[in-house]
PDB file of N, CA and C in Angstrom:
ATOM      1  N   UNK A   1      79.584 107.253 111.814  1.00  0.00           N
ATOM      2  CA  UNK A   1      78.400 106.476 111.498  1.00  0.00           C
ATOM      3  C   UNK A   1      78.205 106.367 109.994  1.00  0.00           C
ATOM      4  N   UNK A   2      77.946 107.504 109.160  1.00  0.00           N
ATOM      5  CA  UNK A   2      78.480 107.359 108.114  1.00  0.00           C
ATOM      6  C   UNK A   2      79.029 106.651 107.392  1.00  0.00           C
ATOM      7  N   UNK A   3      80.682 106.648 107.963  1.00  0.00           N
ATOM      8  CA  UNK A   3      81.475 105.360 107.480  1.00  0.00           C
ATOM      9  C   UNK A   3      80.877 104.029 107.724  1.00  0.00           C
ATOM     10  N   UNK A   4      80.426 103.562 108.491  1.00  0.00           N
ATOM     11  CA  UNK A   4      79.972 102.673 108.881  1.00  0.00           C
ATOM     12  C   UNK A   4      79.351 102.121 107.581  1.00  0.00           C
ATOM     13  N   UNK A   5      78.111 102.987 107.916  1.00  0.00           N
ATOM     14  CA  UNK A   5      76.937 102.659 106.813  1.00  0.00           C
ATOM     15  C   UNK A   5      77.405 101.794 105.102  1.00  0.00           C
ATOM     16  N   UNK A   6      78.481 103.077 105.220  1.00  0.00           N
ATOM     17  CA  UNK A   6      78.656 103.243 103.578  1.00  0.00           C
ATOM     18  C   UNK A   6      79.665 101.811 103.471  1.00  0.00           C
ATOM     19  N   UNK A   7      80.360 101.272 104.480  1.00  0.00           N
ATOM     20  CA  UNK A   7      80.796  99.906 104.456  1.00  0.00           C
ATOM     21  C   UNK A   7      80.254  98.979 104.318  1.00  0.00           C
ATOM     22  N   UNK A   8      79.022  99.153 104.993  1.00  0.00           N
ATOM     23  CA  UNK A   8      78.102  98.226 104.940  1.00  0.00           C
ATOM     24  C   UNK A   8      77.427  97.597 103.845  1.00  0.00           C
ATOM     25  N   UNK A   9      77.117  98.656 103.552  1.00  0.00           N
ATOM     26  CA  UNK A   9      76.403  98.859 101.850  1.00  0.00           C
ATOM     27  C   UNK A   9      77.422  98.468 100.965  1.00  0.00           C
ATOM     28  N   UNK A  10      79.118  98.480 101.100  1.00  0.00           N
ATOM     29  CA  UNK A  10      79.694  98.127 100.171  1.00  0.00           C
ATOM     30  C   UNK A  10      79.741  96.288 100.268  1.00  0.00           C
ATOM     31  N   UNK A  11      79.816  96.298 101.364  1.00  0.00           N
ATOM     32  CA  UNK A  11      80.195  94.685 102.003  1.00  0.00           C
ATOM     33  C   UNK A  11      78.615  93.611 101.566  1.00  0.00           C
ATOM     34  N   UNK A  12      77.242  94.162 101.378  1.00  0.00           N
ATOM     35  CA  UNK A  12      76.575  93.500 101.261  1.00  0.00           C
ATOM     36  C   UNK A  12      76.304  93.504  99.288  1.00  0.00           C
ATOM     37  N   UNK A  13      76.960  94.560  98.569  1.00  0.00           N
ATOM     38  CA  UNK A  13      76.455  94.893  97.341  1.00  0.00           C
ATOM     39  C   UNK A  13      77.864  94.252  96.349  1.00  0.00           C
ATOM     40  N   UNK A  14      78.952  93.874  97.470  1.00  0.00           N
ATOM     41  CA  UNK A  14      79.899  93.065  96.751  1.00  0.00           C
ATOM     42  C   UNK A  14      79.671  91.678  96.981  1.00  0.00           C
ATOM     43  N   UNK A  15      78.604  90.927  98.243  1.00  0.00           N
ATOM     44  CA  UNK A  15      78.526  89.844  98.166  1.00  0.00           C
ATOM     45  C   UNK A  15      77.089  89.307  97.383  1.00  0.00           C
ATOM     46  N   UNK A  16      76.177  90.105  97.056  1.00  0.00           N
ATOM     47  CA  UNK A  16      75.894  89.797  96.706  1.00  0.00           C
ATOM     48  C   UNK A  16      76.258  89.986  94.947  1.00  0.00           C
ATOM     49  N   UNK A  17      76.952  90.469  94.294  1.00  0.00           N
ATOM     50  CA  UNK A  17      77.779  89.981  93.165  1.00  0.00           C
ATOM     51  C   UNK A  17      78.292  88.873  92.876  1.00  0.00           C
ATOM     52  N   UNK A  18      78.838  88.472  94.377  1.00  0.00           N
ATOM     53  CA  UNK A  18      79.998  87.515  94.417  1.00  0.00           C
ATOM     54  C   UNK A  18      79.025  86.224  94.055  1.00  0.00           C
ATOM     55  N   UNK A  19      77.718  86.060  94.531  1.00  0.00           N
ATOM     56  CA  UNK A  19      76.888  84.935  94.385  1.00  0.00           C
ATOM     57  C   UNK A  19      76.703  84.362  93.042  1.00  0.00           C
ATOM     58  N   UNK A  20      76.617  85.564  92.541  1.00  0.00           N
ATOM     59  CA  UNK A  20      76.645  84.424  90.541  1.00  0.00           C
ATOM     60  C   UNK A  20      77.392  83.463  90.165  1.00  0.00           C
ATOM     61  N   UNK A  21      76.943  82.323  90.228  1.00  0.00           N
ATOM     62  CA  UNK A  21      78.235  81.208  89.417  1.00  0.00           C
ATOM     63  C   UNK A  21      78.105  80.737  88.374  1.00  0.00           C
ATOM     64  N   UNK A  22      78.993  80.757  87.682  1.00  0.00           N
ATOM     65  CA  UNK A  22      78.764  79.714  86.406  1.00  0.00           C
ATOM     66  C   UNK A  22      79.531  78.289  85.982  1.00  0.00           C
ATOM     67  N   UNK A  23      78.617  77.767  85.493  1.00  0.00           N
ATOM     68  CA  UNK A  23      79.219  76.508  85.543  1.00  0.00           C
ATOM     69  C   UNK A  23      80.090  75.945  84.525  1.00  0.00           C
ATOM     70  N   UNK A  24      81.005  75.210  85.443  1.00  0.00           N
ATOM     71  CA  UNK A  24      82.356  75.085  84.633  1.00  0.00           C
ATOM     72  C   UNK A  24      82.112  73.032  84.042  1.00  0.00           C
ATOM     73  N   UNK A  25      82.495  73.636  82.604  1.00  0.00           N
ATOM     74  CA  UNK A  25      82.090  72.253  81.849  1.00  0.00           C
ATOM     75  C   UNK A  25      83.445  71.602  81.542  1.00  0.00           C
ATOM     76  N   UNK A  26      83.545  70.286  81.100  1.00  0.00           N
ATOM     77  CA  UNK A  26      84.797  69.847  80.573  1.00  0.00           C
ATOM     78  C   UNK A  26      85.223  70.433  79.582  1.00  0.00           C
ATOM     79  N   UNK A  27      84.600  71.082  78.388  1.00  0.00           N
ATOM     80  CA  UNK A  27      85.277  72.215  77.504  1.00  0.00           C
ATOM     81  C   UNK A  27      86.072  73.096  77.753  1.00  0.00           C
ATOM     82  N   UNK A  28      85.602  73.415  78.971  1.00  0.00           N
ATOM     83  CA  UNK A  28      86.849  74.615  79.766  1.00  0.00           C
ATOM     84  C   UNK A  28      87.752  74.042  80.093  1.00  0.00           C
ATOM     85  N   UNK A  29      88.113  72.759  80.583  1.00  0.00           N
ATOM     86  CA  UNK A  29      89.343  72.173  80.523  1.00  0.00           C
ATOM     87  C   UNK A  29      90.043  71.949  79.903  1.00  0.00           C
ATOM     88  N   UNK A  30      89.360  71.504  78.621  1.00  0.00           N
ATOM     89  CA  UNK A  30      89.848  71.475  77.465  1.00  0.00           C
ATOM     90  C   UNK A  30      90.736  72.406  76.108  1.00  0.00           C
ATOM     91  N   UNK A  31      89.819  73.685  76.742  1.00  0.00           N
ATOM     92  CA  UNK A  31      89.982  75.091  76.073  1.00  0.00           C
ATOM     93  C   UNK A  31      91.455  75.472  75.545  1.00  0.00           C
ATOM     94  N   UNK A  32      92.336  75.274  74.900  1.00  0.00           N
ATOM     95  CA  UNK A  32      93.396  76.004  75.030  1.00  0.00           C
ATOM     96  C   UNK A  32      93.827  77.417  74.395  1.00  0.00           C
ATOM     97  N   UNK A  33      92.221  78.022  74.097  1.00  0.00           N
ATOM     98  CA  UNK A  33      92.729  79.046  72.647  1.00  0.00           C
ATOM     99  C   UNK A  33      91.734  79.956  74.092  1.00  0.00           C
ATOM    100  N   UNK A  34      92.471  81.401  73.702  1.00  0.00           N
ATOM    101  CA  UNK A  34      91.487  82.694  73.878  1.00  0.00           C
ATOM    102  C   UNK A  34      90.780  83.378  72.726  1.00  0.00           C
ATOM    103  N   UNK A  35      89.498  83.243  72.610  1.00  0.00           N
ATOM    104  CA  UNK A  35      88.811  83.675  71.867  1.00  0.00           C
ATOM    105  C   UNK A  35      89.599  85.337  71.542  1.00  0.00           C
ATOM    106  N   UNK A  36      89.130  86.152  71.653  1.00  0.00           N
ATOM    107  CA  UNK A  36      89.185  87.502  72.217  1.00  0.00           C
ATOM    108  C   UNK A  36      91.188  87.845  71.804  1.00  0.00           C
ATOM    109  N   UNK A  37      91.960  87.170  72.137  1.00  0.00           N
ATOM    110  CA  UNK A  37      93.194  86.939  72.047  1.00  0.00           C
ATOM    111  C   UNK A  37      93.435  86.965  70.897  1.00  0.00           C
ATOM    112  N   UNK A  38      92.645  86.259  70.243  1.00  0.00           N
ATOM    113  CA  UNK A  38      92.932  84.954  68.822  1.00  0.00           C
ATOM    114  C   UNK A  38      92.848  86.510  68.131  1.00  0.00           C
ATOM    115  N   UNK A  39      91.303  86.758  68.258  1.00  0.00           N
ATOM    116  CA  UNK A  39      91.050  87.991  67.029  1.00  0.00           C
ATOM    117  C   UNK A  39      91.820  88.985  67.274  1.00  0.00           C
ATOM    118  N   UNK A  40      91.928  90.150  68.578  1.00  0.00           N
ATOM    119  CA  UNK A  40      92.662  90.943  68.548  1.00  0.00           C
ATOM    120  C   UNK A  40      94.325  90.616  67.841  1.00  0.00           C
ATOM    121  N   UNK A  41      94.629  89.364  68.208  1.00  0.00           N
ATOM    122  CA  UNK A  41      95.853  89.561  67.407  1.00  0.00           C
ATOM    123  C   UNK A  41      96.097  88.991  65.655  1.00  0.00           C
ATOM    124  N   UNK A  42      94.748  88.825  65.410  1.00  0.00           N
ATOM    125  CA  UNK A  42      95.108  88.850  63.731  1.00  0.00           C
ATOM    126  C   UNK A  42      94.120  89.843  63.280  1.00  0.00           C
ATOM    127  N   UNK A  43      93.517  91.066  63.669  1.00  0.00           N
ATOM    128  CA  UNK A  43      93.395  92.125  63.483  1.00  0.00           C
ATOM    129  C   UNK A  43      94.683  93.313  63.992  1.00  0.00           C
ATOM    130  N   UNK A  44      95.714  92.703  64.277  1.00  0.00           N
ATOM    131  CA  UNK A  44      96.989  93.548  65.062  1.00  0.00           C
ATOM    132  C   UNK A  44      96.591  94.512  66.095  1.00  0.00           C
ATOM    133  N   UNK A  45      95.459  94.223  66.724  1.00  0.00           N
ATOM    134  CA  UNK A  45      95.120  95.340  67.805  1.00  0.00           C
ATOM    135  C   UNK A  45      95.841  94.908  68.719  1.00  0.00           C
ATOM    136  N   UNK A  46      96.041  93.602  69.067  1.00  0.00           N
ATOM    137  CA  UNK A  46      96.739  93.191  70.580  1.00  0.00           C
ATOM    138  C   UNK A  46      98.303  94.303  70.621  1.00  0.00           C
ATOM    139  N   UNK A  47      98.777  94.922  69.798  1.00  0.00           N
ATOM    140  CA  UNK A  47     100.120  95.563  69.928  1.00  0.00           C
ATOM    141  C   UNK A  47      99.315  97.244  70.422  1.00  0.00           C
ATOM    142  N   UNK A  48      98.024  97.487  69.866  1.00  0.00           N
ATOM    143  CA  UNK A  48      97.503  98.471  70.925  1.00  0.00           C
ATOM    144  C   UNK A  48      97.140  98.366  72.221  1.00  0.00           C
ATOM    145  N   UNK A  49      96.850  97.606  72.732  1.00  0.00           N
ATOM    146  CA  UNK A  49      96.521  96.768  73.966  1.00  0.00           C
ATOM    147  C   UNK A  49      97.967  97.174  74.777  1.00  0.00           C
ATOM    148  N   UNK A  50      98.675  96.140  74.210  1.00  0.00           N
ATOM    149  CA  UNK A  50     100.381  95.757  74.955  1.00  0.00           C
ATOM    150  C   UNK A  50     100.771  97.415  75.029  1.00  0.00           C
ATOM    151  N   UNK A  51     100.810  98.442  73.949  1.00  0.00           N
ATOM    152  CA  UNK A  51     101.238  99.736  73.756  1.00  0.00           C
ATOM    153  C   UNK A  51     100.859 100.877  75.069  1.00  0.00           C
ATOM    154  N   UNK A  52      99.471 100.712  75.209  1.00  0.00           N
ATOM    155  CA  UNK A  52      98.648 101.470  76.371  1.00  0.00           C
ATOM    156  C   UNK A  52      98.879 100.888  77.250  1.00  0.00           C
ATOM    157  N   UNK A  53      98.891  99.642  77.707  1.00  0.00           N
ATOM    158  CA  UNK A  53      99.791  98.923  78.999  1.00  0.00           C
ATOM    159  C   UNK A  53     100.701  99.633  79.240  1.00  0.00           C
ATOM    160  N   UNK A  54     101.580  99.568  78.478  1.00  0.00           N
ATOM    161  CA  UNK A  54     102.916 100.149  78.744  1.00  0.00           C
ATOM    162  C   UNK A  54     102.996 101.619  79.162  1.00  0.00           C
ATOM    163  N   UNK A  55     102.479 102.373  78.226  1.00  0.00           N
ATOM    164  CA  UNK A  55     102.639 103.772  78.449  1.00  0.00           C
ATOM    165  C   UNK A  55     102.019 103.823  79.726  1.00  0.00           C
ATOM    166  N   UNK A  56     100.534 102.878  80.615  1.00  0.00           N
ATOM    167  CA  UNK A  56      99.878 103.223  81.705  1.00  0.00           C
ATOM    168  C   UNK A  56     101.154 102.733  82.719  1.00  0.00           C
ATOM    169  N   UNK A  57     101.416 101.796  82.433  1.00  0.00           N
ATOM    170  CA  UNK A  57     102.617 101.591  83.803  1.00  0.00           C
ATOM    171  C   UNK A  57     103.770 102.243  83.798  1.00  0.00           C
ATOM    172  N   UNK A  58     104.088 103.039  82.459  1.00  0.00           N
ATOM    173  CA  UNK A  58     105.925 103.940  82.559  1.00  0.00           C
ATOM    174  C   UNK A  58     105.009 105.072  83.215  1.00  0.00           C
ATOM    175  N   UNK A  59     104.305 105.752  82.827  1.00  0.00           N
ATOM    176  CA  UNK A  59     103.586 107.226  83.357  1.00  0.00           C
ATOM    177  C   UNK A  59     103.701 106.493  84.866  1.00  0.00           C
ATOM    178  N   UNK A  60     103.460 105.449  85.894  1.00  0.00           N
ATOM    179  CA  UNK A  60     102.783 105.004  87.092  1.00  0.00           C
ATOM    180  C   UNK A  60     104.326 105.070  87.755  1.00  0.00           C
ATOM    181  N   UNK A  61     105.551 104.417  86.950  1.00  0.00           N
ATOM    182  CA  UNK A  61     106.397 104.133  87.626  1.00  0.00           C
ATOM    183  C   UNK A  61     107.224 105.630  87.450  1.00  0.00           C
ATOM    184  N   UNK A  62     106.988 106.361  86.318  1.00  0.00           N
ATOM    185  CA  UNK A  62     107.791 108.115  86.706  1.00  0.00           C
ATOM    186  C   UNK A  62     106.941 108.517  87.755  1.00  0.00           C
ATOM    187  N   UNK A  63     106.053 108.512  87.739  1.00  0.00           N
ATOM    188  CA  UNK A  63     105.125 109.136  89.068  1.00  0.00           C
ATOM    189  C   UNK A  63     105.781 108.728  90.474  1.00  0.00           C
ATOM    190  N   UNK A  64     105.862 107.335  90.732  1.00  0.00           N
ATOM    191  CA  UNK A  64     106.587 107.155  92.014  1.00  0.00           C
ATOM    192  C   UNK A  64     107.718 107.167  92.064  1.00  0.00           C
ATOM    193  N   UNK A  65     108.388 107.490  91.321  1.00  0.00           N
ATOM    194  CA  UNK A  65     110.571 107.883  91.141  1.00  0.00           C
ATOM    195  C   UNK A  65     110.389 109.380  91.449  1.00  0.00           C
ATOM    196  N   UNK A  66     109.484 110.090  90.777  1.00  0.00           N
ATOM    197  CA  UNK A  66     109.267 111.568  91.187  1.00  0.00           C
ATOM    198  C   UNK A  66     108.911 111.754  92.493  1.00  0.00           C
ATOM    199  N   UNK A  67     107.866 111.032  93.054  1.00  0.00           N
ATOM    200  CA  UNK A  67     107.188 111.200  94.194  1.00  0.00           C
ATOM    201  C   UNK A  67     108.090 110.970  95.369  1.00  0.00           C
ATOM    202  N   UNK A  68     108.946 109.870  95.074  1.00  0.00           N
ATOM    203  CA  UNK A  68     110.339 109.300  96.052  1.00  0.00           C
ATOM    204  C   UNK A  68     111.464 110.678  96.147  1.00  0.00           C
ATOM    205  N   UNK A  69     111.443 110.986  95.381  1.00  0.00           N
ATOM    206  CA  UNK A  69     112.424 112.039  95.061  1.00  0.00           C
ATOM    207  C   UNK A  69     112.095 112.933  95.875  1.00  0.00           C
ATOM    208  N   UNK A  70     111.065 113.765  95.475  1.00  0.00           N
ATOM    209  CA  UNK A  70     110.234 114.776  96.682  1.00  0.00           C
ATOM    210  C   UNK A  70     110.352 114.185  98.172  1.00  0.00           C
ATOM    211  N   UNK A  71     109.978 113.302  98.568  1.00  0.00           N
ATOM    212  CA  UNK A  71     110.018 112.493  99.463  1.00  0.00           C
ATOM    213  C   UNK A  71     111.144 112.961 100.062  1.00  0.00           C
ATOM    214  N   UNK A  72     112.015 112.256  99.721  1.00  0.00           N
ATOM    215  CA  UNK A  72     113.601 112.342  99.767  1.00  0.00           C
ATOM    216  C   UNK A  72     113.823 113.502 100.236  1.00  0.00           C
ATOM    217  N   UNK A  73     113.566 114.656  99.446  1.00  0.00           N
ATOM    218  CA  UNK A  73     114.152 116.009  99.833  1.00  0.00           C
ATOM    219  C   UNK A  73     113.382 116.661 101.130  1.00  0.00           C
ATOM    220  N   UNK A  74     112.280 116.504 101.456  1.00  0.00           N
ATOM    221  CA  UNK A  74     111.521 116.764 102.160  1.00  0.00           C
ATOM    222  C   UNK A  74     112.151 115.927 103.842  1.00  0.00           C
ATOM    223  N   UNK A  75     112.560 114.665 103.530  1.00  0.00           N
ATOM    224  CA  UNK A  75     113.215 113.971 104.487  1.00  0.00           C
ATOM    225  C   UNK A  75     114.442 114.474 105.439  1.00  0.00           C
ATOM    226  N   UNK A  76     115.090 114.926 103.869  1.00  0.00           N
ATOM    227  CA  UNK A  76     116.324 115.721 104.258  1.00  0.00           C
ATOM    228  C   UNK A  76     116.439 117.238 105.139  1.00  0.00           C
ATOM    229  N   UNK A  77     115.199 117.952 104.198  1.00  0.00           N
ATOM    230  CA  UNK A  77     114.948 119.428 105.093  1.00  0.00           C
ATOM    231  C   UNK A  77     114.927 119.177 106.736  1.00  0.00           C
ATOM    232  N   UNK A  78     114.077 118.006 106.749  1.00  0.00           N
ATOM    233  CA  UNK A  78     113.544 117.974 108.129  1.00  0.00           C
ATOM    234  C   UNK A  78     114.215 117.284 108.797  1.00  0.00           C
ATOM    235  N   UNK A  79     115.412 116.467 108.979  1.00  0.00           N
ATOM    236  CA  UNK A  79     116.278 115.881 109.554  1.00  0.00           C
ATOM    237  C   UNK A  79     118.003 117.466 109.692  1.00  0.00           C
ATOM    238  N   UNK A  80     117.617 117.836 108.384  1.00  0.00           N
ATOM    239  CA  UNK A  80     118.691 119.220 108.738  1.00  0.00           C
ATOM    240  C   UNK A  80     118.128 120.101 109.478  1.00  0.00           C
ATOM    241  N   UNK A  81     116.571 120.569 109.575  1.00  0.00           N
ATOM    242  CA  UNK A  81     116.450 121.663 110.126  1.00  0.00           C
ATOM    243  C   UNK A  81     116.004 120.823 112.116  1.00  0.00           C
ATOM    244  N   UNK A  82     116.176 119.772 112.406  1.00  0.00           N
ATOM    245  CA  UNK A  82     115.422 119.344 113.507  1.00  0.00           C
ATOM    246  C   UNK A  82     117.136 118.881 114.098  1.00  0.00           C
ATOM    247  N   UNK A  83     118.275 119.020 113.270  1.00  0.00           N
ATOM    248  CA  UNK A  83     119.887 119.529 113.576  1.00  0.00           C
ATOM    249  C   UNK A  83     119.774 120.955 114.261  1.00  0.00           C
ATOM    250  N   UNK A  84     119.580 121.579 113.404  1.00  0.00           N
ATOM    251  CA  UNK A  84     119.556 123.079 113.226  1.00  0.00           C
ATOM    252  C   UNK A  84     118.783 123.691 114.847  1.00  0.00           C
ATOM    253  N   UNK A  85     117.996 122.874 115.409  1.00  0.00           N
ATOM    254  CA  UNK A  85     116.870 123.111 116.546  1.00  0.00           C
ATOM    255  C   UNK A  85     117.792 122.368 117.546  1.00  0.00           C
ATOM    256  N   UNK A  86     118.383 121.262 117.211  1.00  0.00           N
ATOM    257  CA  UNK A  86     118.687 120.900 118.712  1.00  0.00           C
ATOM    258  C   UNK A  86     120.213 121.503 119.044  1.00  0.00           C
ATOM    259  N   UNK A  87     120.888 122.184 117.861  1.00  0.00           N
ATOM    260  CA  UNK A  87     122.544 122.873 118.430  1.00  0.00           C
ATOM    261  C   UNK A  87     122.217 124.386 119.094  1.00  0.00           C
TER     262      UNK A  87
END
């Protein structure tokens, strides 16, 4: 019940978020520059940006090569020892 609830509450507190619109003008069509873009990269921050990207997704992808690995061996125990049970 619990669960329930707490779905509930998520399902009505994300739609009503979802209701804000804003309105889209012909400027936005027009737009071809990122504000935000523009400055970070002639203040050279955008190469801190791109830098912490990176390091967040190499740390994400050793995590699951490690995690596979374990995996792996754990696969193996239990396919040798469920040998080991049926001779």
């Amino acid at each position: 019940m619990k669960k329930l609830l707490t779905l509930l509450v998520l399902v009505i507190s994300l739609s009503a978020l979802a209701q804000e619109k804003t309105p889209v003008t012909e400027a936005d069509y027009s737009n071809n520059s990122v504000e935000m873009a523009d400055v970070m990269r002639s203040n050279g921050k955008i190469y801190v940006v791109v830098g912490v990207i990176l390091i967040v997704f190499s740390g994400i992808t050793i995590y699951l090569i490690q995690t596979d690995k374990k995996i792996g061996k754990l696969e193996k125990q239990i396919a040798s020892s469920a040998k080991s049970t049926k001779a």
